[in-house]
C-alpha atoms as a PDB file:
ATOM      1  CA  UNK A   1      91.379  88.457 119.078  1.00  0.00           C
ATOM      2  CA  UNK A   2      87.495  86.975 118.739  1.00  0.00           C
ATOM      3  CA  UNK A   3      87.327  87.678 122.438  1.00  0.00           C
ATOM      4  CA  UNK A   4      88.344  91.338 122.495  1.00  0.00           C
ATOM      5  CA  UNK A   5      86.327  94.585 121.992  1.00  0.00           C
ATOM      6  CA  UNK A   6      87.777  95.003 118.739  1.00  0.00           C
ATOM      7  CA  UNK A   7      85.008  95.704 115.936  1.00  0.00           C
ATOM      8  CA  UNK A   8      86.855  94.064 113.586  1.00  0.00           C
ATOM      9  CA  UNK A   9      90.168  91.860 113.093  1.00  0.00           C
ATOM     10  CA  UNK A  10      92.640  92.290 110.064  1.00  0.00           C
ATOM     11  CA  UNK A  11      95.480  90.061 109.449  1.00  0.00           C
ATOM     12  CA  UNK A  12      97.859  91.562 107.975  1.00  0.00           C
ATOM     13  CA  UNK A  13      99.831  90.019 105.302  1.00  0.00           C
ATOM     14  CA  UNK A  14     102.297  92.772 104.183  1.00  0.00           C
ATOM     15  CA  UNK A  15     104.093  94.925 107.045  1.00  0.00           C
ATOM     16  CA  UNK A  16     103.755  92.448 109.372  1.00  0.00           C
ATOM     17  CA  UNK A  17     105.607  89.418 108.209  1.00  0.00           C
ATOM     18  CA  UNK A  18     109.081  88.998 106.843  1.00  0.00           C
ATOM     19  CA  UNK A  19     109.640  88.116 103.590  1.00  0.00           C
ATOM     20  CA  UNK A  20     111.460  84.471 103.787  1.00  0.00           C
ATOM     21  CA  UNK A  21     108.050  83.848 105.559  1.00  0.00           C
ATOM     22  CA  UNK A  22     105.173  85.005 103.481  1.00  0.00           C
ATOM     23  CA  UNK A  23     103.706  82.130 102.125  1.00  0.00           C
ATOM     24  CA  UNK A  24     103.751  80.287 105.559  1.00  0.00           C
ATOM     25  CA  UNK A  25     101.573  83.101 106.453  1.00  0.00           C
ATOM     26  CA  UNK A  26      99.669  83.222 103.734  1.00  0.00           C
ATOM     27  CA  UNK A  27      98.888  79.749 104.244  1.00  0.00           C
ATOM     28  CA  UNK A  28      97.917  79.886 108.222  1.00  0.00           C
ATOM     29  CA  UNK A  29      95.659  83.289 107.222  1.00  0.00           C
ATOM     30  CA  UNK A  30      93.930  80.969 104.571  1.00  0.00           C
ATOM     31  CA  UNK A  31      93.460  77.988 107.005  1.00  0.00           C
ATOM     32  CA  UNK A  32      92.343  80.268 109.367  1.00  0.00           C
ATOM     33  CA  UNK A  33      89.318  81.740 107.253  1.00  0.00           C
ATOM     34  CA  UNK A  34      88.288  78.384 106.002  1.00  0.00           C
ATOM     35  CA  UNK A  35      88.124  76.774 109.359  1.00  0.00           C
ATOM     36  CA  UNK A  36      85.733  79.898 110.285  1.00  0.00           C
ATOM     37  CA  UNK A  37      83.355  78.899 107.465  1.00  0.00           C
ATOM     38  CA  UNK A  38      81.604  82.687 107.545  1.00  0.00           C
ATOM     39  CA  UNK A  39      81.415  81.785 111.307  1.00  0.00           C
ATOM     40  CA  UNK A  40      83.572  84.813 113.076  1.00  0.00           C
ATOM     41  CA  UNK A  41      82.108  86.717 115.239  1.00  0.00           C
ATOM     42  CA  UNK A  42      83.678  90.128 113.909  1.00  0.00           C
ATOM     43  CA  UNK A  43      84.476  91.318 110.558  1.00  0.00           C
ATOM     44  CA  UNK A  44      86.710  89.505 109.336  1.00  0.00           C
ATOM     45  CA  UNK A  45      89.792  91.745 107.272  1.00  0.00           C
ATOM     46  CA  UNK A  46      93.168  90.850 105.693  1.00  0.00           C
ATOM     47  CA  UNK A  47      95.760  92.908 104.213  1.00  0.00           C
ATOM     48  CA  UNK A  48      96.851  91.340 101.578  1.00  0.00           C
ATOM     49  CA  UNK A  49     100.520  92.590  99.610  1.00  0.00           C
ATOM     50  CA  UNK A  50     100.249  94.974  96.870  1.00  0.00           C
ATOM     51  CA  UNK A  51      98.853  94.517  93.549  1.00  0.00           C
ATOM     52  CA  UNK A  52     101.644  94.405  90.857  1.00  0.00           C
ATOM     53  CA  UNK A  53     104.023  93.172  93.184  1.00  0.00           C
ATOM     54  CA  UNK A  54     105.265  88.985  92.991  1.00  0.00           C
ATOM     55  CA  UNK A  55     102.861  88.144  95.766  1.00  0.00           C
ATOM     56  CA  UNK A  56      99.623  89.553  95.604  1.00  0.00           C
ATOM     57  CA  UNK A  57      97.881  86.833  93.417  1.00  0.00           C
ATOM     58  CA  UNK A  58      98.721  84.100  95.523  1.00  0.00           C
ATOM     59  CA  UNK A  59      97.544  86.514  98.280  1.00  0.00           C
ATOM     60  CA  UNK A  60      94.070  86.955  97.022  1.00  0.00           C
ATOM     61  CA  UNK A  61      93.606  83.183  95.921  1.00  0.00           C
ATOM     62  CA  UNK A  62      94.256  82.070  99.108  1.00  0.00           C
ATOM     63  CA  UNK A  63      92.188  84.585 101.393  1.00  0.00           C
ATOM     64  CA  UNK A  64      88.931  84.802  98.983  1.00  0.00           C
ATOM     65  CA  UNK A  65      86.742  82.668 100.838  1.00  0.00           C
ATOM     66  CA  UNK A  66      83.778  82.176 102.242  1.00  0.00           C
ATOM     67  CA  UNK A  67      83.874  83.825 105.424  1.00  0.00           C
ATOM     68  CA  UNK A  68      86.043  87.125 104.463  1.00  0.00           C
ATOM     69  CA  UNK A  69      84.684  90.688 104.426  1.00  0.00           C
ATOM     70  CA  UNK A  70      87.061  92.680 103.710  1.00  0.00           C
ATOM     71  CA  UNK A  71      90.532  92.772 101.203  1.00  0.00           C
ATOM     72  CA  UNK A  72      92.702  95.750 102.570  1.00  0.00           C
ATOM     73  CA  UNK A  73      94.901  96.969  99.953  1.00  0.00           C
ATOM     74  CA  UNK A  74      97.759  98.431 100.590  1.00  0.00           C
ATOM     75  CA  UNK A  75      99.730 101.181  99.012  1.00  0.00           C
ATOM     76  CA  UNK A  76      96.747 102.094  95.958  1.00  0.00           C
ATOM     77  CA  UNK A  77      97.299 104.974  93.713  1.00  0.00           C
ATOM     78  CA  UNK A  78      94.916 104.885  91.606  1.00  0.00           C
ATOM     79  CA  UNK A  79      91.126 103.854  90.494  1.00  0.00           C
ATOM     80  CA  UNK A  80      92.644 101.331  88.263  1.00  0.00           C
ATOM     81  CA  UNK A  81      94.367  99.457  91.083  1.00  0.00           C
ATOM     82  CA  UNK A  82      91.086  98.911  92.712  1.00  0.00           C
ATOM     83  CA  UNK A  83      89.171  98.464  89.837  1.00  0.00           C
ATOM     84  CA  UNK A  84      91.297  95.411  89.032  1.00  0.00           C
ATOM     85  CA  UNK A  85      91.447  93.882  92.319  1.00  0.00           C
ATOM     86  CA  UNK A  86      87.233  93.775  92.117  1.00  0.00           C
ATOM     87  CA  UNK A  87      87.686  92.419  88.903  1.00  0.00           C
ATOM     88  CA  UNK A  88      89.698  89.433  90.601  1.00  0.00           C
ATOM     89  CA  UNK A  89      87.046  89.487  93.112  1.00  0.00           C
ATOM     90  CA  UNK A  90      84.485  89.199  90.335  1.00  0.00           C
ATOM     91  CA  UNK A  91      85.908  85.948  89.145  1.00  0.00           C
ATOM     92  CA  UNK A  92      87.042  83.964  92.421  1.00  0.00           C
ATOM     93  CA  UNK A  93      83.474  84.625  94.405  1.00  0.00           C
ATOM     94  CA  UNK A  94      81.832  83.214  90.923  1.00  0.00           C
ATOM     95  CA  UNK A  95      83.570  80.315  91.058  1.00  0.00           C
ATOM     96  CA  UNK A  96      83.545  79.397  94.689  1.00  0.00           C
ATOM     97  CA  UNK A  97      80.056  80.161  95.217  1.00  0.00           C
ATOM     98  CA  UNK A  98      80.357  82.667  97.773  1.00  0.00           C
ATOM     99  CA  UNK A  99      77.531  84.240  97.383  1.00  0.00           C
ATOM    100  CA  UNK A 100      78.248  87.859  98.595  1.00  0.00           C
ATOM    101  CA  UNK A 101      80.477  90.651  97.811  1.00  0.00           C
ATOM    102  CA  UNK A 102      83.864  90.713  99.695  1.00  0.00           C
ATOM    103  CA  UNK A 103      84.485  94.582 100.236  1.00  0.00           C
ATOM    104  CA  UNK A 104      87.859  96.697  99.179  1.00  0.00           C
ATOM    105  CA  UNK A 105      89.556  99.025 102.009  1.00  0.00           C
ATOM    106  CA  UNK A 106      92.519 100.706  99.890  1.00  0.00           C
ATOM    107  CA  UNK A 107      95.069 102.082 101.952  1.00  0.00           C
ATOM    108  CA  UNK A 108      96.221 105.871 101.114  1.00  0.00           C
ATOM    109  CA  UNK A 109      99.312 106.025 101.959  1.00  0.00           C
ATOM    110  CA  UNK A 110     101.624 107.595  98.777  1.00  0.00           C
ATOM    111  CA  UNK A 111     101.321 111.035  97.958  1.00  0.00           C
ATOM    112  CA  UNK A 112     100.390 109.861  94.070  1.00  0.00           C
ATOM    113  CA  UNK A 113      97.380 107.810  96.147  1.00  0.00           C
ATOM    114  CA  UNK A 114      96.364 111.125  98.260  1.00  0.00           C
ATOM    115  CA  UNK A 115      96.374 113.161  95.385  1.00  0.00           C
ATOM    116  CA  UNK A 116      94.042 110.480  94.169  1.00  0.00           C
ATOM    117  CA  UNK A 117      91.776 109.649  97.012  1.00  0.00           C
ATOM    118  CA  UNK A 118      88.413 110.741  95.842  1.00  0.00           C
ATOM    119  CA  UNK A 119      88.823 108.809  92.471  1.00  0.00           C
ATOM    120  CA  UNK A 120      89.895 105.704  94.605  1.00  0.00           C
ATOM    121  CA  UNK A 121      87.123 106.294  96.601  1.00  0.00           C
ATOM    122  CA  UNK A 122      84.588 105.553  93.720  1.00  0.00           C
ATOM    123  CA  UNK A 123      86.982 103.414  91.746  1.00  0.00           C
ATOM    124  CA  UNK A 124      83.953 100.424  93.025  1.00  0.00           C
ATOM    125  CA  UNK A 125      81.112  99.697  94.592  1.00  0.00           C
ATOM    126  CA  UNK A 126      83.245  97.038  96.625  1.00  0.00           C
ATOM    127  CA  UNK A 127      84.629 100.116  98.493  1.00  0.00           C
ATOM    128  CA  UNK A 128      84.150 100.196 102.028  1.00  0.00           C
ATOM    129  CA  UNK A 129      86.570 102.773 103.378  1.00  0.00           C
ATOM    130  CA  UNK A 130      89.796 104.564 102.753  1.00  0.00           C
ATOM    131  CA  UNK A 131      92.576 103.980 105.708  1.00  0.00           C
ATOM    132  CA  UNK A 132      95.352 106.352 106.133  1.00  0.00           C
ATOM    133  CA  UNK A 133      98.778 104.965 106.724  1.00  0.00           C
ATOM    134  CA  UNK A 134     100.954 107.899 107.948  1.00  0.00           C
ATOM    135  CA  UNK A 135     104.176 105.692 107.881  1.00  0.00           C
ATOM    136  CA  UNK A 136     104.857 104.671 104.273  1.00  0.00           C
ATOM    137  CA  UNK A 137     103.479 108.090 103.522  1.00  0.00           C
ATOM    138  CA  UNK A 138     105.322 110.508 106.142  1.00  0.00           C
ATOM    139  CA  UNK A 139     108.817 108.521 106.620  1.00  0.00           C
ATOM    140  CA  UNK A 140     110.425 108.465 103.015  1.00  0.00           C
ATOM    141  CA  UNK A 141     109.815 112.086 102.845  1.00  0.00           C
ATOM    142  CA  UNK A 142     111.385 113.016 106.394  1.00  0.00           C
ATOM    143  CA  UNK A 143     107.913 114.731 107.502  1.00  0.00           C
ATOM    144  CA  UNK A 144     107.475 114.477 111.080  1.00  0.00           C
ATOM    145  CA  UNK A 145     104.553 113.131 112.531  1.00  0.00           C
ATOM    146  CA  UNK A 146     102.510 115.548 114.478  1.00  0.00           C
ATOM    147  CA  UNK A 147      99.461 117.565 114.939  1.00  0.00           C
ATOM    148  CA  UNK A 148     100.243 119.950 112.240  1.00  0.00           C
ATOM    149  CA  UNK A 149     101.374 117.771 109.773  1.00  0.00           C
ATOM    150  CA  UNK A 150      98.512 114.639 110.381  1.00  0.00           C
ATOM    151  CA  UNK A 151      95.657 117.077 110.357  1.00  0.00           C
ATOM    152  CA  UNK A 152      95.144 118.303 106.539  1.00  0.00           C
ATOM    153  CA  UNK A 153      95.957 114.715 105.881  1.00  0.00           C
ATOM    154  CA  UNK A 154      93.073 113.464 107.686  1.00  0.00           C
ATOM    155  CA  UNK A 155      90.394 116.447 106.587  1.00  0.00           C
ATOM    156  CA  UNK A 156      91.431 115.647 102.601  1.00  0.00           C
ATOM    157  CA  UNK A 157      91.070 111.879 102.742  1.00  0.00           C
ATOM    158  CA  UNK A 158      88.123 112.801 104.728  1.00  0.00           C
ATOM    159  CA  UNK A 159      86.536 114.842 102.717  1.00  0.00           C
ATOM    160  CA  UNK A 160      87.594 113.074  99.365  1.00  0.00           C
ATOM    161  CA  UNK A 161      85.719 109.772 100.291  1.00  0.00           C
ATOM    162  CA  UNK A 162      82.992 111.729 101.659  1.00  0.00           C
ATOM    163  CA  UNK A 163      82.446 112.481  97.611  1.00  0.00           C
ATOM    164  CA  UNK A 164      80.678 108.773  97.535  1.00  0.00           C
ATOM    165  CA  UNK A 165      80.048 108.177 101.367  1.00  0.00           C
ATOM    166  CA  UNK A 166      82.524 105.639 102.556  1.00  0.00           C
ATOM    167  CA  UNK A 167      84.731 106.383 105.652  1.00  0.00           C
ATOM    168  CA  UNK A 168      87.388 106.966 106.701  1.00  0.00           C
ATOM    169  CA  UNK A 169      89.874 105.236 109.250  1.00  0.00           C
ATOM    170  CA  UNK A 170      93.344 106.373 110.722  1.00  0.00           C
ATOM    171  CA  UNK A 171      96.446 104.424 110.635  1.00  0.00           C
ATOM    172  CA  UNK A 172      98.218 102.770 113.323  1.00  0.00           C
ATOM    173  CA  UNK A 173     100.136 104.417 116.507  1.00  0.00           C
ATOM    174  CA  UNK A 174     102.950 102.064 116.665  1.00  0.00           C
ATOM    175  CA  UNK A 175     104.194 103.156 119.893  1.00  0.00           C
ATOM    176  CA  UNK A 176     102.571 100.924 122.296  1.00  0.00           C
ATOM    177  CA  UNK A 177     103.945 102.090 125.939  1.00  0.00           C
ATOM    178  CA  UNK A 178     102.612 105.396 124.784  1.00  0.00           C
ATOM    179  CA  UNK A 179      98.926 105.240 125.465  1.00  0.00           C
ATOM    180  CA  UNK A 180      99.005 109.004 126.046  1.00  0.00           C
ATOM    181  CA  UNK A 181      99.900 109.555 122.904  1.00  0.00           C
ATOM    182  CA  UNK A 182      97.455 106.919 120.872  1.00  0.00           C
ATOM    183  CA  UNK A 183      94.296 108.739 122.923  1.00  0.00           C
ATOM    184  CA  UNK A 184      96.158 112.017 121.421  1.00  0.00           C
ATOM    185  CA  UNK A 185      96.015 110.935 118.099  1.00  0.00           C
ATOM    186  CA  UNK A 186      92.715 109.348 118.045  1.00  0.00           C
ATOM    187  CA  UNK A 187      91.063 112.231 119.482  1.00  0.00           C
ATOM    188  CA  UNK A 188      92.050 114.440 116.632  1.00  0.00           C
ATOM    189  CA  UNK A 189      91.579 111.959 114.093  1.00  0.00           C
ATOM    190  CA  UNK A 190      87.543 111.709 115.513  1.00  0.00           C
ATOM    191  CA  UNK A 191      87.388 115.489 115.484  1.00  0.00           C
ATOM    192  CA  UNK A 192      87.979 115.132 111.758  1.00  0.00           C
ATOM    193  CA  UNK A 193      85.203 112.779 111.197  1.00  0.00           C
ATOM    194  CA  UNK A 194      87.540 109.548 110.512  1.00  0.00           C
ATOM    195  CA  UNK A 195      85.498 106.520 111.740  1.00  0.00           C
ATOM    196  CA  UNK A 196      87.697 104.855 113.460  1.00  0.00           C
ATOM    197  CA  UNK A 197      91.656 103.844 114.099  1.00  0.00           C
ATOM    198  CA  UNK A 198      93.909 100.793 113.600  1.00  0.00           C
ATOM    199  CA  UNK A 199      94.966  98.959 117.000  1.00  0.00           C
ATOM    200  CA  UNK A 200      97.954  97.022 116.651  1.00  0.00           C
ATOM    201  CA  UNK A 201      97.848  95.859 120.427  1.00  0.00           C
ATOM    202  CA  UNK A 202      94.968  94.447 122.956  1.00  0.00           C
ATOM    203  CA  UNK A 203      95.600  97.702 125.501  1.00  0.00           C
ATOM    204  CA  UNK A 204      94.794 100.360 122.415  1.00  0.00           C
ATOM    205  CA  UNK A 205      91.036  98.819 121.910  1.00  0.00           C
ATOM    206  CA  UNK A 206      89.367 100.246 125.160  1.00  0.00           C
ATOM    207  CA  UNK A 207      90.402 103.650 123.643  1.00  0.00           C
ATOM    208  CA  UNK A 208      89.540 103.880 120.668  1.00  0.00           C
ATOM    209  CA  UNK A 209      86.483 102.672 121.443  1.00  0.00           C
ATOM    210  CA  UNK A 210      85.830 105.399 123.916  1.00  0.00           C
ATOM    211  CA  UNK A 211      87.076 107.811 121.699  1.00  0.00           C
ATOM    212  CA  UNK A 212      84.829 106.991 118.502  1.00  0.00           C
ATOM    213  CA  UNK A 213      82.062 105.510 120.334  1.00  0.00           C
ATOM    214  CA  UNK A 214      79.260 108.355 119.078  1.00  0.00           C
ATOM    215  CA  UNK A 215      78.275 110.744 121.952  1.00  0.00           C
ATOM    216  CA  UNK A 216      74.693 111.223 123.814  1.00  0.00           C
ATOM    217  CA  UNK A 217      73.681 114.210 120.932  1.00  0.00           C
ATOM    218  CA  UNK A 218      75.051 112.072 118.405  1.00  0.00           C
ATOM    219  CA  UNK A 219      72.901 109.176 119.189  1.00  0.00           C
ATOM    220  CA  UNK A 220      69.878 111.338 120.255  1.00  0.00           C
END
């Protein structure tokens, strides 16, 4: 993952990993960031399980270290949510000396937490970004997931962070023998002025970063 064109790597806590096994990952994640001592070479993320629910406090007490830029929250509906993860923040980077601020991504992916966005958005100053997650959002609600439907998702997140300036990035394309259809999706999600898009395999990298990477008028 260090060795990949990847701008930044995210372990992910919450979809990825069973339940029986969450706090053997949790522990590995941990090991992982203290061994890197602020050392990675990329920013350094992890999605930690949501606030309110039996594991997030273990979650955050283990991955607040020295070393980690970003907390991704998953699932947040509301300013509060965020404002009380910072809090935690707050405390844990006071008493381990860590000496910077460890930014918030909150994941908007509940229509209570769309509705929301722009309020999440400025819920903190620790707020570096709103990501979209089109799965948890579209699936319980039998919406399909296509052009028509992803599109005024993307341009009100979009526009709802752009309230206080952070960005925005698109959720994952799961499908990975369809790289047709992850170019597809990232193409539209650039021409709606999201930064960037989650890779959940090596082979999506290369196009994303094709797709986002800013054009010659862009950089001129």
């Amino acid at each position: 993952a260090w060795r990949s064109a990847a701008d930044a790597i995210s372990f992910d806590l919450e979809d990825a990993v069973v339940g029986e096994r969450k706090a053997e990952a949790r522990e590995h994640v941990g090991r992982a960031i203290a061994n890197l001592a602020g050392s990675a070479p990329k920013v350094l993320i992890v999605r930690v399980n949501p606030i309110g629910g039996p594991l997030f406090e273990a979650d955050i007490d283990t991955i607040a270290l020295v070393g980690l830029d970003v907390v991704n929250l998953p699932k947040v509906e509301d300013a509060e949510t965020v404002r009380h993860a910072s809090a935690i923040l707050d405390r844990l980077e006071r008493e381990r000396a860590i000496g910077r601020r460890i930014g918030v991504l909150a994941n908007i992916e509940t229509p209570r937490g769309l509705r929301k966005a722009a309020e999440i958005a400025a819920a903190s100053p620790r707020v570096v970004g709103l990501q979209l997650g089109f799965g948890d959002l579209f699936e319980p609600l039998g919406i399909e997931r296509s052009p028509a439907t992803l599109t005024p998702i993307r341009l009100a997140v979009r526009l709802a962070a752009a309230e206080v300036g952070v960005p925005v990035y698109d959720g994952a394309f799961v499908n990975v023998s369809d790289p047709d259809g992850f170019r597809a999706e990232a193409t539209t999600a650039r021409a709606a002025g999201l930064a960037g898009k989650t890779c959940i395999h090596p082979s999506q990298i290369a196009v994303a970063n094709e797709v986002f990477f800013p054009s010659d008028a862009e950089v001129e």
